[in-house]
N, C-alpha and C. Protein backbone atom coordinates (compact mmCIF):
# COMPACT_ATOMS: atom_id res chain seq x y z
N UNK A 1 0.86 -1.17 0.00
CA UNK A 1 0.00 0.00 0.00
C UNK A 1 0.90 1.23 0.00
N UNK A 2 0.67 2.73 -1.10
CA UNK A 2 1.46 3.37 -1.15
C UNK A 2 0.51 4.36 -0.58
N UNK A 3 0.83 5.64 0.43
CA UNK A 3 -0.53 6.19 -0.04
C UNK A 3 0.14 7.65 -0.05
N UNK A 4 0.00 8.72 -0.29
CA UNK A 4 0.01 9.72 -1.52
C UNK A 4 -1.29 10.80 -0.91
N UNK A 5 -0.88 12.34 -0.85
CA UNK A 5 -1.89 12.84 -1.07
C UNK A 5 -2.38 12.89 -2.21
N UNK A 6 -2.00 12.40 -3.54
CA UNK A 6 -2.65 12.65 -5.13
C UNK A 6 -3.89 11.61 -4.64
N UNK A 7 -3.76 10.59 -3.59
CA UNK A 7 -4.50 9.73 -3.85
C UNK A 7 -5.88 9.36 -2.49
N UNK A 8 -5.40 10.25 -1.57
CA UNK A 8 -6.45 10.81 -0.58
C UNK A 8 -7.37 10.39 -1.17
N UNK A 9 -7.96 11.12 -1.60
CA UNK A 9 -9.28 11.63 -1.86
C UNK A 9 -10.68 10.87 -2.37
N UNK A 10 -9.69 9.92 -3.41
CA UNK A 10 -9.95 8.85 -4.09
C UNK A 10 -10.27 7.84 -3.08
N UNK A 11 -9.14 7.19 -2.18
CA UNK A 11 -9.03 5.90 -1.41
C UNK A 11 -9.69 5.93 -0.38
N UNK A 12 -9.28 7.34 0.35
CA UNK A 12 -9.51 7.75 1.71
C UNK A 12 -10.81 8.72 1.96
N UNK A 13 -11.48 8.80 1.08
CA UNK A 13 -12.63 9.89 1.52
C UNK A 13 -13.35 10.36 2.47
N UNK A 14 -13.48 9.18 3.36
CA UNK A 14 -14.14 9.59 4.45
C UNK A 14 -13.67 9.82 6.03
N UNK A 15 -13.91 10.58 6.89
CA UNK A 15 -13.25 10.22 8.06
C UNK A 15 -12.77 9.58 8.42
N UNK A 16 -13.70 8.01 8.31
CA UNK A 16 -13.70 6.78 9.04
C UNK A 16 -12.18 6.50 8.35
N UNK A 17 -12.65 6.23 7.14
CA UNK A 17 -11.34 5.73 6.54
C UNK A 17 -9.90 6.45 6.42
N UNK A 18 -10.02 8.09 6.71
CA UNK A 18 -8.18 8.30 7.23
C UNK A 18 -8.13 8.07 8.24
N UNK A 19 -9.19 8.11 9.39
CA UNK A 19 -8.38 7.83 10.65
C UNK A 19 -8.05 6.42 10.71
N UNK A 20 -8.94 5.37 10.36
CA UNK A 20 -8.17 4.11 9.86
C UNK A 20 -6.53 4.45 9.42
N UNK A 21 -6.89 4.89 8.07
CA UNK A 21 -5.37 4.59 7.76
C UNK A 21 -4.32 5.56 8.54
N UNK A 22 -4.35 7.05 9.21
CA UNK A 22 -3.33 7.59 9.74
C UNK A 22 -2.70 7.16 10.93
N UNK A 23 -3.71 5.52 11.38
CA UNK A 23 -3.30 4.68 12.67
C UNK A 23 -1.99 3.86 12.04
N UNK A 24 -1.93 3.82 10.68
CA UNK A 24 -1.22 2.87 10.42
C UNK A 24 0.52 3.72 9.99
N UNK A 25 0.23 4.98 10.04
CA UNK A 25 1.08 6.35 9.80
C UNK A 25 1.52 7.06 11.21
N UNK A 26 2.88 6.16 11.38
CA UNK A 26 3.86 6.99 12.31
C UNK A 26 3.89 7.99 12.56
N UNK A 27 4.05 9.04 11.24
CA UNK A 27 4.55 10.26 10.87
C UNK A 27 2.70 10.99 11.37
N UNK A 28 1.46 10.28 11.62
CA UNK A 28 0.61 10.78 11.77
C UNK A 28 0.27 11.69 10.45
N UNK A 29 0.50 11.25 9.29
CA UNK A 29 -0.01 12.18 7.91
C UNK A 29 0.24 11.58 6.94
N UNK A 30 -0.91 11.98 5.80
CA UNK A 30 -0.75 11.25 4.48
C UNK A 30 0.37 11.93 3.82
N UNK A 31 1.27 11.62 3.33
CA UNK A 31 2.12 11.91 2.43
C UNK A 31 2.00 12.61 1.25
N UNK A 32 2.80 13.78 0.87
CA UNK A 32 2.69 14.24 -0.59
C UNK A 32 3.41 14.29 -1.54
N UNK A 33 3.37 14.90 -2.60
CA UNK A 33 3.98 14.75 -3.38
C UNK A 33 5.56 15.81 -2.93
N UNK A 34 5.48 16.35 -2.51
CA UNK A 34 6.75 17.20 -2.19
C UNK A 34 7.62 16.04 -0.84
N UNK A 35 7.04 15.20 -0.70
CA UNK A 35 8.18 14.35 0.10
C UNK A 35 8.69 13.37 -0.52
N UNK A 36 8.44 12.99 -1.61
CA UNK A 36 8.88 12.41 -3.00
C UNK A 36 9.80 13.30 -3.35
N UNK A 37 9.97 14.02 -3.30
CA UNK A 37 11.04 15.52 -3.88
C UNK A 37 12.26 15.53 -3.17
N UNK A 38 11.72 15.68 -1.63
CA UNK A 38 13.33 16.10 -1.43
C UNK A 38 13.57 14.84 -0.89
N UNK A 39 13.36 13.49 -1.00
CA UNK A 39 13.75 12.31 -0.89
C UNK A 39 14.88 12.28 -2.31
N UNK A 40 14.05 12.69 -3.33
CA UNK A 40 15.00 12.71 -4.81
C UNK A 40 16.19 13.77 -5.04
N UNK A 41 15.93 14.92 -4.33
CA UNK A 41 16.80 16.04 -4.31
C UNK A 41 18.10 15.66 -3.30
N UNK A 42 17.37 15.12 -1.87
CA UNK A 42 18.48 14.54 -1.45
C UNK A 42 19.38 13.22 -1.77
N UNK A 43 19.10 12.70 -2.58
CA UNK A 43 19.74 11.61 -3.27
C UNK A 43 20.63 12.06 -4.72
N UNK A 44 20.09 13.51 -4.94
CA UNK A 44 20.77 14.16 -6.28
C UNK A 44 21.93 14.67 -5.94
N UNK A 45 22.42 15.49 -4.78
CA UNK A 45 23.16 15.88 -4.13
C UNK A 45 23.95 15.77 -3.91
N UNK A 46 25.34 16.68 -4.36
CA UNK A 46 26.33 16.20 -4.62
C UNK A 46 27.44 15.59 -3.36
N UNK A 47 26.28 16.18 -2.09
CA UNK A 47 27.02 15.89 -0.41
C UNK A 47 27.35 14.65 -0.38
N UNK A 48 26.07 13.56 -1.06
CA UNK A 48 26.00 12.35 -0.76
C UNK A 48 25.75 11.03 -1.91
N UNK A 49 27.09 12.18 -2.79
CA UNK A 49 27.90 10.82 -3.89
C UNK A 49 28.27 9.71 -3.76
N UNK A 50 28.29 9.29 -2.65
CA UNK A 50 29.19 8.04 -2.09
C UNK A 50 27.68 7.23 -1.15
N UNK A 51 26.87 7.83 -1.57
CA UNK A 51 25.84 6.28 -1.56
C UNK A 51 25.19 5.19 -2.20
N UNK A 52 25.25 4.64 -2.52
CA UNK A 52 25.22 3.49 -3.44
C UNK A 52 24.17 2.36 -2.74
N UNK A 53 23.80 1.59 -3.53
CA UNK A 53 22.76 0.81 -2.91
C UNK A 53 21.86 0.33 -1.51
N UNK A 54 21.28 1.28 -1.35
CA UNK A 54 20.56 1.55 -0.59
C UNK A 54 18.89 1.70 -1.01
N UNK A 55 17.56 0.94 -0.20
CA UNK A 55 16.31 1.40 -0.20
C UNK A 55 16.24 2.46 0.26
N UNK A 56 15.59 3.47 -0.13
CA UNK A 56 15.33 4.68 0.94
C UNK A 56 13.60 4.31 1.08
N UNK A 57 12.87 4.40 2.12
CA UNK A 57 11.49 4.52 2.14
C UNK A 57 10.81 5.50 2.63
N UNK A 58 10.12 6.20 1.09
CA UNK A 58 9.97 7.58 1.45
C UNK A 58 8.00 7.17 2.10
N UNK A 59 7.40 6.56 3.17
CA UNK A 59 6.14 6.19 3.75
C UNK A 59 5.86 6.67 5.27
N UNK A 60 6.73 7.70 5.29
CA UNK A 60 6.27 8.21 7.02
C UNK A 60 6.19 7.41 8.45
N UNK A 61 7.23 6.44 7.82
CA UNK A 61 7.52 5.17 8.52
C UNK A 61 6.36 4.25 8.64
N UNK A 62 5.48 4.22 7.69
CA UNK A 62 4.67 3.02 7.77
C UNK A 62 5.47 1.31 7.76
N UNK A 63 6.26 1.24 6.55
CA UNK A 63 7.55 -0.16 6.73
C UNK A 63 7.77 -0.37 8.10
N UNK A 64 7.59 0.49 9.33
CA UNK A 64 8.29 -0.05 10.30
C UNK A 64 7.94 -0.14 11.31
N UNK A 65 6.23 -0.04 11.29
CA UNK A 65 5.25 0.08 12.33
C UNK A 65 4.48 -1.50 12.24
N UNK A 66 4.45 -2.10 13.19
CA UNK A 66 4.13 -3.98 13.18
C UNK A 66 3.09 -4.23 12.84
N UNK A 67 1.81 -3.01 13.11
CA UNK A 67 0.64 -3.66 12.54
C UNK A 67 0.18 -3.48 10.87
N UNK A 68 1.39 -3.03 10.48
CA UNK A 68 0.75 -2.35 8.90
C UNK A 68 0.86 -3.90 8.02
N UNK A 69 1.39 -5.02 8.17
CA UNK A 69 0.97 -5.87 7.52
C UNK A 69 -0.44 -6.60 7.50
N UNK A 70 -0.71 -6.43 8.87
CA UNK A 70 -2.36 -6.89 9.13
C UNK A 70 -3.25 -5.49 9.11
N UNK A 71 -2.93 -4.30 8.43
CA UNK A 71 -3.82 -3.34 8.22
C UNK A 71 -4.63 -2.45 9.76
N UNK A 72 -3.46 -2.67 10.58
CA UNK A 72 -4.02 -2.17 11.76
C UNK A 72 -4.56 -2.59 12.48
């Protein structure tokens, strides 16, 4: 599950259903498109040439919260 403010609106419309999903959101917020950005800007950067294979997970720490495989 990715979730995106482009995609709020669509998935998540109703109360019920963000506060569902912002239980499953560390960061307590849907994500936007500008944190896609400087995830990419900071990876463009010439500070940090010398990183090389690495995941970055740009999800407000959802990956690392225990109940997000069983959906909360």
């Amino acid at each position: 599950m990715k979730v995106l403010q482009i995609f709020r609106y669509s998935h998540w419309d109703t109360p019920k259903a963000e506060a569902k999903l912002l239980k499953l959101i560390p960061a307590k917020r849907v994500g936007d498109v500008e944190d896609i950005a400087k995830a990419a800007v900071w990876l463009a950067c010439d500070n940090f040439d010398y990183v090389y294979g690495t995941t970055l997970f740009v999800d407000g720490g959802m990956t690392l919260y225990p109940d997000f495989t069983e959906n909360g």
